[in-house]
Protein backbone atom coordinates (compact mmCIF):
# COMPACT_ATOMS: atom_id res chain seq x y z
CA UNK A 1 -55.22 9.62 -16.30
CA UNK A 2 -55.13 12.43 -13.74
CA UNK A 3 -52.51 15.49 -14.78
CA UNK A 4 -50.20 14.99 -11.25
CA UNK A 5 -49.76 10.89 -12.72
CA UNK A 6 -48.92 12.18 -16.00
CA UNK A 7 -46.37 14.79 -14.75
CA UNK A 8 -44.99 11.67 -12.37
CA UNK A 9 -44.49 9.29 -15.33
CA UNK A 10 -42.75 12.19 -17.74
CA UNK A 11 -40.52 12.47 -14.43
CA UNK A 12 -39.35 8.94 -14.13
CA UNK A 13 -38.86 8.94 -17.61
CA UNK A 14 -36.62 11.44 -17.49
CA UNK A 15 -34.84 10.15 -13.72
CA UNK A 16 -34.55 6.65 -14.82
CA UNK A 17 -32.50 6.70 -17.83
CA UNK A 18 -30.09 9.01 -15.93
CA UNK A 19 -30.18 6.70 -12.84
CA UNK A 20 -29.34 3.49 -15.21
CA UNK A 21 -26.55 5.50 -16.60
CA UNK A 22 -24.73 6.02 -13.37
CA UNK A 23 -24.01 2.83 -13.04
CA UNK A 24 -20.68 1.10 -14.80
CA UNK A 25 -19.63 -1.84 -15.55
CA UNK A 26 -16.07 -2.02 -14.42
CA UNK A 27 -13.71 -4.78 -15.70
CA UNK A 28 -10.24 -6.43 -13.96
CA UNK A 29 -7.44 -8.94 -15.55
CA UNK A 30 -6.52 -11.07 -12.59
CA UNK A 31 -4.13 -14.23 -12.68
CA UNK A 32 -2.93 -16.76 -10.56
CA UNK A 33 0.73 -16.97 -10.21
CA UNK A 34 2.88 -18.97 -7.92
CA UNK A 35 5.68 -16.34 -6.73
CA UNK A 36 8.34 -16.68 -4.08
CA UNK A 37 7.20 -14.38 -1.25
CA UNK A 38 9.83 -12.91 1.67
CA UNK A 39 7.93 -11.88 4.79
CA UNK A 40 11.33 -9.81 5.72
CA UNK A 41 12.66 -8.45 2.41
CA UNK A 42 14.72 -6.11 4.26
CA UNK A 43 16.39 -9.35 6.45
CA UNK A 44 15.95 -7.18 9.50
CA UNK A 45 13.47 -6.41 12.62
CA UNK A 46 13.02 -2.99 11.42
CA UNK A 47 11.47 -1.80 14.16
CA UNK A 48 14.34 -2.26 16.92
CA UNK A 49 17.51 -2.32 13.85
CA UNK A 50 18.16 -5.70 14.63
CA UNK A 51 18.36 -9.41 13.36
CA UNK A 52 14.96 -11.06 12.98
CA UNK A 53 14.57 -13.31 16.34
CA UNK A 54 14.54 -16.98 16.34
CA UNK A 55 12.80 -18.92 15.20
CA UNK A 56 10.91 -16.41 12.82
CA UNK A 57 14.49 -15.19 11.04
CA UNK A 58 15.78 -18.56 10.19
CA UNK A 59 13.98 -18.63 6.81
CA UNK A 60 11.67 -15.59 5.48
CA UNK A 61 10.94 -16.64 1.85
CA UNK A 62 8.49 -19.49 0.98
CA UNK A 63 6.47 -20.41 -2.21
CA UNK A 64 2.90 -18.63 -2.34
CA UNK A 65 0.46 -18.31 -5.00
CA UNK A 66 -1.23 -14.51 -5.52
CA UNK A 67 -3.51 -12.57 -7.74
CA UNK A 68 -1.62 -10.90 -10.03
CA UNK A 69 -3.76 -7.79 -12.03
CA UNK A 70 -2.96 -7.24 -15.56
CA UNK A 71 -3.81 -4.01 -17.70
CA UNK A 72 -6.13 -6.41 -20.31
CA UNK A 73 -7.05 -9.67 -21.60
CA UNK A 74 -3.60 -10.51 -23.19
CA UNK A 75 -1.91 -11.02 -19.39
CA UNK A 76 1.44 -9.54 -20.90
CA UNK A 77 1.31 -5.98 -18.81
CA UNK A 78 1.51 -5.97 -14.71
CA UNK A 79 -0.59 -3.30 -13.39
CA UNK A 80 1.02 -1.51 -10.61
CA UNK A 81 -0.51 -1.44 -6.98
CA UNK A 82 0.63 0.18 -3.89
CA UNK A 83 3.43 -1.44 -2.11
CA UNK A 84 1.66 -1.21 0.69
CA UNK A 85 -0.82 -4.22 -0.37
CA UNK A 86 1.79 -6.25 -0.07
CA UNK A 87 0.91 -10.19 -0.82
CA UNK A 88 -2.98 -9.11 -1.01
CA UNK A 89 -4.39 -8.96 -4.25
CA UNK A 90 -5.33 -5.83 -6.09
CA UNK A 91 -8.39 -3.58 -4.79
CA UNK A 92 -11.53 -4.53 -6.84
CA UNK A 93 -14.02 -1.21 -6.66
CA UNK A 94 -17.37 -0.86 -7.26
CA UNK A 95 -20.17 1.42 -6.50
CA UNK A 96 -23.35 0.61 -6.01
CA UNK A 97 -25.28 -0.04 -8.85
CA UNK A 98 -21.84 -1.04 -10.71
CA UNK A 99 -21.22 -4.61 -12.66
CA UNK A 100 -17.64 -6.06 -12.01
CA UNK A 101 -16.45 -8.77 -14.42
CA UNK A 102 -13.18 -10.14 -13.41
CA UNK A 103 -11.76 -11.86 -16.44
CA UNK A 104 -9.24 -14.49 -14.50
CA UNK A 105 -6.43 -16.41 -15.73
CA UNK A 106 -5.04 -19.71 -13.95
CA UNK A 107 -1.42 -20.18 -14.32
CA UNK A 108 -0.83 -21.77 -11.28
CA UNK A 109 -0.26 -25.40 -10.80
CA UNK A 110 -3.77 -26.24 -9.32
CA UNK A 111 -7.24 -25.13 -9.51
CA UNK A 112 -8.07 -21.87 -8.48
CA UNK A 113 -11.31 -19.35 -8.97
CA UNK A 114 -12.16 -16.04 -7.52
CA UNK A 115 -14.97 -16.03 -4.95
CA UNK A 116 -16.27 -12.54 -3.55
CA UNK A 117 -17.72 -11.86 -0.37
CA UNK A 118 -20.91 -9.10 -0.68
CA UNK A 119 -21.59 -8.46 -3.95
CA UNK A 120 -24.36 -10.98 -5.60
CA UNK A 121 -23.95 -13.09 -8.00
CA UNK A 122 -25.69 -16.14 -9.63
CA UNK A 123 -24.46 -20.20 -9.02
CA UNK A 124 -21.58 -19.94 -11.93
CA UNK A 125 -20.27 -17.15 -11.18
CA UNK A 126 -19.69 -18.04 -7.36
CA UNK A 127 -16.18 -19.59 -7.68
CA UNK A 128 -16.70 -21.94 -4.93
CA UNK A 129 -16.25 -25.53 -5.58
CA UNK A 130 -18.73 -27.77 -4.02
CA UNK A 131 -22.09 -29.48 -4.76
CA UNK A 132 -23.79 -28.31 -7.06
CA UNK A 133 -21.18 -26.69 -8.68
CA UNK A 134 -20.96 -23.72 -10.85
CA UNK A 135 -18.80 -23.24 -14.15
CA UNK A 136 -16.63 -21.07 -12.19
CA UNK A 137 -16.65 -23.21 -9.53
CA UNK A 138 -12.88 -24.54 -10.13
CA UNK A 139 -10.57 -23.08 -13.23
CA UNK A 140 -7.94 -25.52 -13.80
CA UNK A 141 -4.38 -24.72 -14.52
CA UNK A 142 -4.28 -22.72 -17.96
CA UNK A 143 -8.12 -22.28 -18.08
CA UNK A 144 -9.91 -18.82 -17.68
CA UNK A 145 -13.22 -17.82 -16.24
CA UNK A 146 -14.87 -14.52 -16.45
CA UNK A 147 -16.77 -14.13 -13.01
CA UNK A 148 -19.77 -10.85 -13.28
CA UNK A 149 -20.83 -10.13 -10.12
CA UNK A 150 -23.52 -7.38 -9.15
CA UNK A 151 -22.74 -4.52 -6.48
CA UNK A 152 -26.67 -4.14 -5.27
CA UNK A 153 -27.96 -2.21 -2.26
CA UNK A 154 -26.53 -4.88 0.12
CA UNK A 155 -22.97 -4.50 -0.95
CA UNK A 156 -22.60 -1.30 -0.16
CA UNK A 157 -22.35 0.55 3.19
CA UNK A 158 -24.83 1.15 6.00
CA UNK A 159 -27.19 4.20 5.85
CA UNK A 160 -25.22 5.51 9.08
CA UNK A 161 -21.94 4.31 8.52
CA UNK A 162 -19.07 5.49 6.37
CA UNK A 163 -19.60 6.14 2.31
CA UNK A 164 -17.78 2.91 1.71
CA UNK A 165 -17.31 -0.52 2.82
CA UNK A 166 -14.57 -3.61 2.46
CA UNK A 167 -15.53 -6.75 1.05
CA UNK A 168 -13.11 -9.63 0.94
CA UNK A 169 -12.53 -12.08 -2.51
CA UNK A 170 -10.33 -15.37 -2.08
CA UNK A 171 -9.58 -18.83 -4.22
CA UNK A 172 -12.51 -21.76 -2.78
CA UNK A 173 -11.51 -24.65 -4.33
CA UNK A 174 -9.39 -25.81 -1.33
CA UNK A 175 -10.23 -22.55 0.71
CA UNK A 176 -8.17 -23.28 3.72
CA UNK A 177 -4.96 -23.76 1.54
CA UNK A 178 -5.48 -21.18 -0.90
CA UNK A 179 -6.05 -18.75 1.58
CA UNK A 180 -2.76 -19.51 3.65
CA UNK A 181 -1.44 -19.61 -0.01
CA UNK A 182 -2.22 -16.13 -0.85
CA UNK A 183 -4.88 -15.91 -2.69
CA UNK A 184 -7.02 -13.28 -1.46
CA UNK A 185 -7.79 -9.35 -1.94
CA UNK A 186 -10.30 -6.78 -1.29
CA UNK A 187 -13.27 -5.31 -2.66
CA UNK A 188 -14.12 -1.74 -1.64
CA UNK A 189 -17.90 -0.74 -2.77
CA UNK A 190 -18.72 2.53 -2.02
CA UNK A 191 -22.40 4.22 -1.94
CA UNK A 192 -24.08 5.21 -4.62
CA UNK A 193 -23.26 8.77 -5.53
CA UNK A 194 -19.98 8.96 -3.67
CA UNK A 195 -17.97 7.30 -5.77
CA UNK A 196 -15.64 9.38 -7.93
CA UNK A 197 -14.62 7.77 -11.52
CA UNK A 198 -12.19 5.36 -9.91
CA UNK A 199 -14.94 4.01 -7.50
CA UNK A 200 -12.95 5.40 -4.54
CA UNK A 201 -14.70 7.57 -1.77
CA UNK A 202 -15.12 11.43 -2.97
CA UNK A 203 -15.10 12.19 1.16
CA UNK A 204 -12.22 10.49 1.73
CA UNK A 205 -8.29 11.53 0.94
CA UNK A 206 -6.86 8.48 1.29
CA UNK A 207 -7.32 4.80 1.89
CA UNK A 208 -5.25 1.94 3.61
CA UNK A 209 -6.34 -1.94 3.46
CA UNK A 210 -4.63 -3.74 5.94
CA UNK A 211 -4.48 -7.37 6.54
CA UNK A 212 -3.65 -9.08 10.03
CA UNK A 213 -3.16 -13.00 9.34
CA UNK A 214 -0.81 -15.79 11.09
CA UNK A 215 0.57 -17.67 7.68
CA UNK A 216 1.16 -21.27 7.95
CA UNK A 217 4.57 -22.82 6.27
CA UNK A 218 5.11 -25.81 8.47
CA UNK A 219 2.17 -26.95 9.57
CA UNK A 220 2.27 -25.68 13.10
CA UNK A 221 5.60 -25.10 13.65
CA UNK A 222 6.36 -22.05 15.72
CA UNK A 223 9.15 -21.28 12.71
CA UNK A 224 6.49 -21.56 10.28
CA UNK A 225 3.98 -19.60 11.87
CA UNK A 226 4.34 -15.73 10.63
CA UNK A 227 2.35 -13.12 11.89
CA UNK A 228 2.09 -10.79 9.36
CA UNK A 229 0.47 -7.53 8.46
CA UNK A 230 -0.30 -7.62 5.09
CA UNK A 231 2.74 -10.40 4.40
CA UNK A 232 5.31 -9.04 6.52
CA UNK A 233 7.04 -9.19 9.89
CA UNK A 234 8.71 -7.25 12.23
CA UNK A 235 8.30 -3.78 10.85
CA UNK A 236 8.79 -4.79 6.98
CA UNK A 237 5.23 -3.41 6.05
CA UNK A 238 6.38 -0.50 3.75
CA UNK A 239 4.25 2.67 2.98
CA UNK A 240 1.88 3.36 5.27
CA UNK A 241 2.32 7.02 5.35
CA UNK A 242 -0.59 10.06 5.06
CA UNK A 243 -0.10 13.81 4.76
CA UNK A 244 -1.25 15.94 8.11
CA UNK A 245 -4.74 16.70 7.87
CA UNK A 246 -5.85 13.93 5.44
CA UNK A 247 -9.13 11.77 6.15
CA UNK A 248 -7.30 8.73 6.13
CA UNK A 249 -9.82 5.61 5.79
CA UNK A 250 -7.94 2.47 7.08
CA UNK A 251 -9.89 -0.76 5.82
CA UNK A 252 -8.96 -3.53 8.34
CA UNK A 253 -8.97 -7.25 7.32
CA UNK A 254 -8.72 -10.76 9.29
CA UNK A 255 -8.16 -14.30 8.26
CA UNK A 256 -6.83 -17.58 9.30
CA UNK A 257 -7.89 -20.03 11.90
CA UNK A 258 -8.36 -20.19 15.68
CA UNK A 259 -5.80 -18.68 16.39
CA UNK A 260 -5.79 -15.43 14.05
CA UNK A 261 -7.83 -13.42 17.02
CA UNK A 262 -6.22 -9.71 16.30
CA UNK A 263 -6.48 -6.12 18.11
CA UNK A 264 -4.74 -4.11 15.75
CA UNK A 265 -3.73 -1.07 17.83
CA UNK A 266 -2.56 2.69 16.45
CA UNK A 267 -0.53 4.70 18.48
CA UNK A 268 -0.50 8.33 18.11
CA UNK A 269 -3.92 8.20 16.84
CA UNK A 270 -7.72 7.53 17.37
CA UNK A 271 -10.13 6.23 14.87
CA UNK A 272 -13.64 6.31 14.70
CA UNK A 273 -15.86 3.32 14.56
CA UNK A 274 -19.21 2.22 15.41
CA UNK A 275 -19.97 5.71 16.27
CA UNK A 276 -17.44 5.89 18.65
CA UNK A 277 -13.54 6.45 19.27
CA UNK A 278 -11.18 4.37 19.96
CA UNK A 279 -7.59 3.20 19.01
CA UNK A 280 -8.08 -0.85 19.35
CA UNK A 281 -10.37 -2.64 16.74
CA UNK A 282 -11.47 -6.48 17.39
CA UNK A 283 -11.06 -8.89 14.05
CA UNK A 284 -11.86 -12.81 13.95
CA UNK A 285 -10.74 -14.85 10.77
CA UNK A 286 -12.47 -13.12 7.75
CA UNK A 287 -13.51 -9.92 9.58
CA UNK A 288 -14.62 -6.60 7.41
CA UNK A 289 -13.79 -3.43 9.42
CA UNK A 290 -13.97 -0.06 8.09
CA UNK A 291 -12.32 3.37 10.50
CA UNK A 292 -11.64 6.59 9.64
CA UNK A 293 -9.34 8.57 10.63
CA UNK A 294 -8.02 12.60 10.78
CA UNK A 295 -4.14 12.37 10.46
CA UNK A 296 -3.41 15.46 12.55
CA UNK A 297 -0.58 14.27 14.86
CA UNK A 298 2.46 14.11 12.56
CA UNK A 299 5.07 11.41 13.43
CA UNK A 300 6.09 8.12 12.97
CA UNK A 301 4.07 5.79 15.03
CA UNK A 302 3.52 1.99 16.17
CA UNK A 303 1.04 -0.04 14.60
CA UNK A 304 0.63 -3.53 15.90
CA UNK A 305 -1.40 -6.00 17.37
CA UNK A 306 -1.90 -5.95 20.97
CA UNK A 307 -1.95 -9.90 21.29
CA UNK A 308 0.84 -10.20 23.61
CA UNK A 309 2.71 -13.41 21.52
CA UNK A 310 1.39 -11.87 18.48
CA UNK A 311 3.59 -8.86 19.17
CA UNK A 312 6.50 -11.19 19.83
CA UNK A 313 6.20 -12.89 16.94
CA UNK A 314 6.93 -9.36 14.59
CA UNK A 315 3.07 -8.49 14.02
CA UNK A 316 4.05 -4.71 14.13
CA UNK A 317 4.78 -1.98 11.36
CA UNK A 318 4.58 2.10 11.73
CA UNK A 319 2.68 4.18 9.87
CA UNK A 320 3.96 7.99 9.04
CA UNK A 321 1.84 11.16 9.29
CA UNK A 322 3.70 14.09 7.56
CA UNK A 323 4.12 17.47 7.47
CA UNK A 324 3.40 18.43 4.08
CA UNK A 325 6.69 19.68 2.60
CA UNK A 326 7.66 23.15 1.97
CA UNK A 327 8.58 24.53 -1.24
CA UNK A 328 12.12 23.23 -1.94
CA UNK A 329 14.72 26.42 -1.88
CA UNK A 330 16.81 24.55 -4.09
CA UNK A 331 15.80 21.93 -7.44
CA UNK A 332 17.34 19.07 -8.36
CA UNK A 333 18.49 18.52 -12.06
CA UNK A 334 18.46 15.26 -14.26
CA UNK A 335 17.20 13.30 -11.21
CA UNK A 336 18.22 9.92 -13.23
CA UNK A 337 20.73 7.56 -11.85
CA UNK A 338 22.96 7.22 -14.61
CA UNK A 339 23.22 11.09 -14.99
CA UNK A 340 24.60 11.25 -11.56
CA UNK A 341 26.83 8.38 -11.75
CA UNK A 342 28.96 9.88 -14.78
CA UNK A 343 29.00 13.30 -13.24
CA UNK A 344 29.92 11.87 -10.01
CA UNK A 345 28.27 14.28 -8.44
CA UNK A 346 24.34 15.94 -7.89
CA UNK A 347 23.85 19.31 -9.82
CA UNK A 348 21.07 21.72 -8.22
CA UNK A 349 19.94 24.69 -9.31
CA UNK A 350 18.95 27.81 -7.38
CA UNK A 351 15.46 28.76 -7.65
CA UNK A 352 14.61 31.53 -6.43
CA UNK A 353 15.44 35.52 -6.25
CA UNK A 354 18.35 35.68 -3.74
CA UNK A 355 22.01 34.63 -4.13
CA UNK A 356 23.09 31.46 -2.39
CA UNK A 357 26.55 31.35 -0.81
CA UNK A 358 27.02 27.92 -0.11
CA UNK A 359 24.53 24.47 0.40
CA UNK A 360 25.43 22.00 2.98
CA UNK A 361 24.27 18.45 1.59
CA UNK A 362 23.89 15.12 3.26
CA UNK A 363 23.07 11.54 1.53
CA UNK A 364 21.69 8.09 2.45
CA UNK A 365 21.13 5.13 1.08
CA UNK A 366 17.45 3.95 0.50
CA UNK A 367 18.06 0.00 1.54
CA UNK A 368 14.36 -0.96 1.15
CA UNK A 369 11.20 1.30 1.34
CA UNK A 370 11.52 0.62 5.32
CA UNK A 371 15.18 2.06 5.39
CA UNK A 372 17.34 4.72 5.37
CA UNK A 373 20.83 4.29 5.99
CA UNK A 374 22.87 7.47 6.09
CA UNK A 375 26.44 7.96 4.28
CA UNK A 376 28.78 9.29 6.39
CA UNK A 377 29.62 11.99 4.17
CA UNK A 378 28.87 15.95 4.01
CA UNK A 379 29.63 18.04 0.48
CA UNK A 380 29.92 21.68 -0.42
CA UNK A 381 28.51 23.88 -3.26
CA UNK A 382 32.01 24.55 -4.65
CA UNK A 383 31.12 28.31 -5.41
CA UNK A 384 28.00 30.78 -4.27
CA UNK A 385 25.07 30.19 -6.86
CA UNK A 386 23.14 33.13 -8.02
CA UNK A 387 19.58 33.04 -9.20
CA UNK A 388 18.73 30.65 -11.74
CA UNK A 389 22.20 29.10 -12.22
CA UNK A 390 22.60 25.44 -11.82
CA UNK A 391 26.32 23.80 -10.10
CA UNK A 392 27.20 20.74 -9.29
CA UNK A 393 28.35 19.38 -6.04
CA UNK A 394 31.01 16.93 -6.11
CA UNK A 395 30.00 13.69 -3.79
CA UNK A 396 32.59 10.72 -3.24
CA UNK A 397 32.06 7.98 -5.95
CA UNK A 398 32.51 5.32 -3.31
CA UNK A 399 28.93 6.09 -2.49
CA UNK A 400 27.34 4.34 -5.86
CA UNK A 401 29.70 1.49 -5.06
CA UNK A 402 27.32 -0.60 -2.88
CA UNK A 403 24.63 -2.27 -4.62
CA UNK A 404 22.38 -3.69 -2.67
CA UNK A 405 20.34 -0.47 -1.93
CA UNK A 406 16.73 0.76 -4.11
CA UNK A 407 18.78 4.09 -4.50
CA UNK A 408 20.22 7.16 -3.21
CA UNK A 409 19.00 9.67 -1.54
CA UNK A 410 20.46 13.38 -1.19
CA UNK A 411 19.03 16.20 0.86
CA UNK A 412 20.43 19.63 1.77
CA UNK A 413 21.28 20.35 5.37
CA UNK A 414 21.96 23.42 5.18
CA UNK A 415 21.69 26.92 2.70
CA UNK A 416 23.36 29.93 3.29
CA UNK A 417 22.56 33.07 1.54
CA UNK A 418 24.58 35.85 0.89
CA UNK A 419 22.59 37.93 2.96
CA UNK A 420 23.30 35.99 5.99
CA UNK A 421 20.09 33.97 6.68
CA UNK A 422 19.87 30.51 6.13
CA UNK A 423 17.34 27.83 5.35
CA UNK A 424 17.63 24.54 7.73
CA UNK A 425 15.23 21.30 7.19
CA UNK A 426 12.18 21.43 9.65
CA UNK A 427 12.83 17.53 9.64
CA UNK A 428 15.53 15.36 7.96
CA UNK A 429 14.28 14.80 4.09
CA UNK A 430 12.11 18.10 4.10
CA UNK A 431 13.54 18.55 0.80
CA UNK A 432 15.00 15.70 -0.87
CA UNK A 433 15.61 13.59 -4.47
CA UNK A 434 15.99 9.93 -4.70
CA UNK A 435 18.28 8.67 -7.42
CA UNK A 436 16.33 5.43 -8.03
CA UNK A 437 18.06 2.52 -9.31
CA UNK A 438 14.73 1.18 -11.40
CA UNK A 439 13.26 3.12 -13.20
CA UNK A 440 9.98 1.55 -11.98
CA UNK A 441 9.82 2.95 -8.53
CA UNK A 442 7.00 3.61 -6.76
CA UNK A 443 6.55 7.17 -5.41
CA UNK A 444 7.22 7.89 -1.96
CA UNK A 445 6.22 11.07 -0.32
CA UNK A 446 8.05 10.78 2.58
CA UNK A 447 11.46 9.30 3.65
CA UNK A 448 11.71 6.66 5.93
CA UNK A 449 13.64 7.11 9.11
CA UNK A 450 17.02 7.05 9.48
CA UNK A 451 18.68 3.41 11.03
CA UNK A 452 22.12 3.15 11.78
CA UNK A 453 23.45 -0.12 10.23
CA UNK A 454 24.34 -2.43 13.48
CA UNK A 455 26.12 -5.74 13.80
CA UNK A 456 24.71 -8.04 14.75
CA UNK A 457 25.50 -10.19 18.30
CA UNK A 458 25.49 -13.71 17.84
């Protein structure tokens, strides 16, 4: 054996065990659930303050069946996703190389399984229910499967593309129903080597999975037929908001029938796919897309498809590039809700190194993630705060009357110093504190804009 062999063998025995290493084995805890889903939670076309038209308002909550992730094999602990996601499933990751068992539950009333699109996987662990069937063909209510699928070189993305690519997984027992039923999600695989511990991107700052699909609740009916991004209608799609500058890679989605042809459409905003720019993406029933974009145009723009009935039937939402915020000149103290309520009032403290004569401050209530609706009410500092001393400013208890609202919202308007200068919002909720009313809130980095509450003219 020639020296130059031997020196390439005591290499790959060195490489391959750290190679084989890399790769994980990454485990989920999904279940089938039947759930009451509302395309409109907040009962309103958000994106004009107005009722939901007819015939698409006249009933927005219908029985669905989702995947439901769990924290580990007893089922007993919801793990959180973005609210964003919506009725989707949660994201399934994997990097090439990576093994993903997904340990699922059935406790719906039919048969379900878990079938993924892109990774490989061997004839039981298909979960697709036809002849010759696999074990995991078709779980029936009650029953479990665990489903190992493989994330090889042909799961992951192109050698030219982006570092990451969007799979789809979906019940296919009776595809066509479970699929208007729910019962789908996404699986994000990203190359080998740029995937950080989560299996997310390292080049990327954020990610958005967005899913553009006409539901089916009465067979054909135009009242049944709800053209939703990712579940909702008419501007209820909640979260979709990116700090300025971010890499911001949007995953797009389609599903449905004939009649689910979608142009989802950003204003504000280019992307770039296929090597190229644009701000319109084509997607057919069970279309994959992947776009990135640079969020450098802050503002609160339309997102939609550019179907022209599509759009008339509510298949719009915004999306929110912000300003990152500056640093706060004032803090909020004991940020709970039941603190506030028996002080009847929000305390604050001052910061920083100069005297403060008096703060200006301003509520609203937070109605759903979607909307803001302002209290028409304005409160003082009752005395000038020096450094480091906290005070509390007296607010009307009338406000924490109302209860159907996520929380309350307070934000200072205005801060005068004793110097004379002054410190003004660059935009309303520059610095702000929610008083949530769960204590299981999500996390929102941005407030949404202000509505005005408006009859409505029947």
């Amino acid at each position: 054996m020639t020296p130059k062999r031997l020196i390439l063998i005591a290499a790959m025995v060195v490489v391959l065990p750290l190679f084989c290493s890399a790769a994980k084995t990454r485990e989920y805890y999904l279940a089938a659930e039947d759930v009451t889903w509302d395309y409109a939670p907040s009962g309103k076309d958000l994106m004009h303050v107005r009722k939901i038209p007819d015939p698409w308002g006249k009933q927005t909550q219908w029985r669905k069946t989702r995947y439901i992730e769990y924290t580990d094999a007893t089922f007993s602990v919801r793990k959180p996703q973005p609210e964003w996601l919506g009725i989707l499933g949660p994201v399934i990751r994997a990097e090439v190389g990576d093994t993903v068992i997904v340990h699922f539950l059935n406790r719906s009333a039919r048969p379900h399984s878990v079938h993924p699109h892109g990774l490989r996987y061997d004839k039981d662990n298909e979960g697709a229910h036809y002849l010759p069937a696999g074990q995991g063909a078709a779980v029936p209510p009650g029953g479990r499967y665990d489903y190992r699928w493989l994330a090889d070189k042909s799961s992951g993305p192109g050698a030219d593309g982006p570092s990451s690519t969007v799979w789809w997984y979906h019940s296919h027992v009776e595809a066509e129903q479970e699929i208007n039923a729910g019962l789908m999600g996404p699986i994000i695989v990203t190359a080998a080597g740029k995937a950080d511990a989560e299996g997310k991107p390292k080049d990327v700052d954020r990610e958005l999975i967005v899913l553009f699909m006409i539901f089916d609740e009465q067979h054909g009916k135009d009242e049944g037929l709800f053209h939703a991004i990712n579940g909702f209608i008419f501007g209820n799609t909640p979260g979709l908001a990116m700090k300025q500058g971010e890499k911001v890679r949007w995953y797009l989605l389609g599903m449905g029938n004939e009649r689910d042809l979608h142009t989802p459409h950003w204003h504000g905003k280019t992307v770039e796919y296929q090597k190229r720019y644009t701000d319109v993406v084509e997607l057919l029933p069970a279309s994959m897309v992947t776009v990135d974009m640079i969020a450098d145009n802050p503002g609160t723009w339309l997102f939609h498809c550019h179907v022209l009935d599509h759009m008339e039937a509510g298949m719009m939402a915004t999306y929110t590039i912000y300003s990152p915020p500056s640093s706060c000149p004032i803090q909020f103290v004991h940020p709970e809700h039941g603190q506030l309520d028996a002080a009847a009032g929000v305390q604050i403290r001052n910061p920083g190194n100069k005297p403060i004569r008096q703060v200006r401050m301003s509520s609203a209530y937070l109605v759903t993630l979607r909307q803001l609706e302002p209290f028409f009410g304005t409160w003082f500092t009752p005395q000038p705060l020096a450094p480091g001393q906290e005070q509390v400013v007296p607010v009307s208890k009338t406000m924490f009357e109302s209860g159907n609202n996520l929380g309350w919202v307070f934000y200072p308007a205005r801060i005068l110093y004793e110097d004379g200068t002054e410190w003004r919002p660059r935009q309303m909720g520059d610095c702000f504190q929610i008083y949530w009313r769960d204590q299981n809130h999500p996390e929102i980095p941005v407030l949404p804009p202000m509505q005005l509450p408006q009859k409505d003219n029947d």
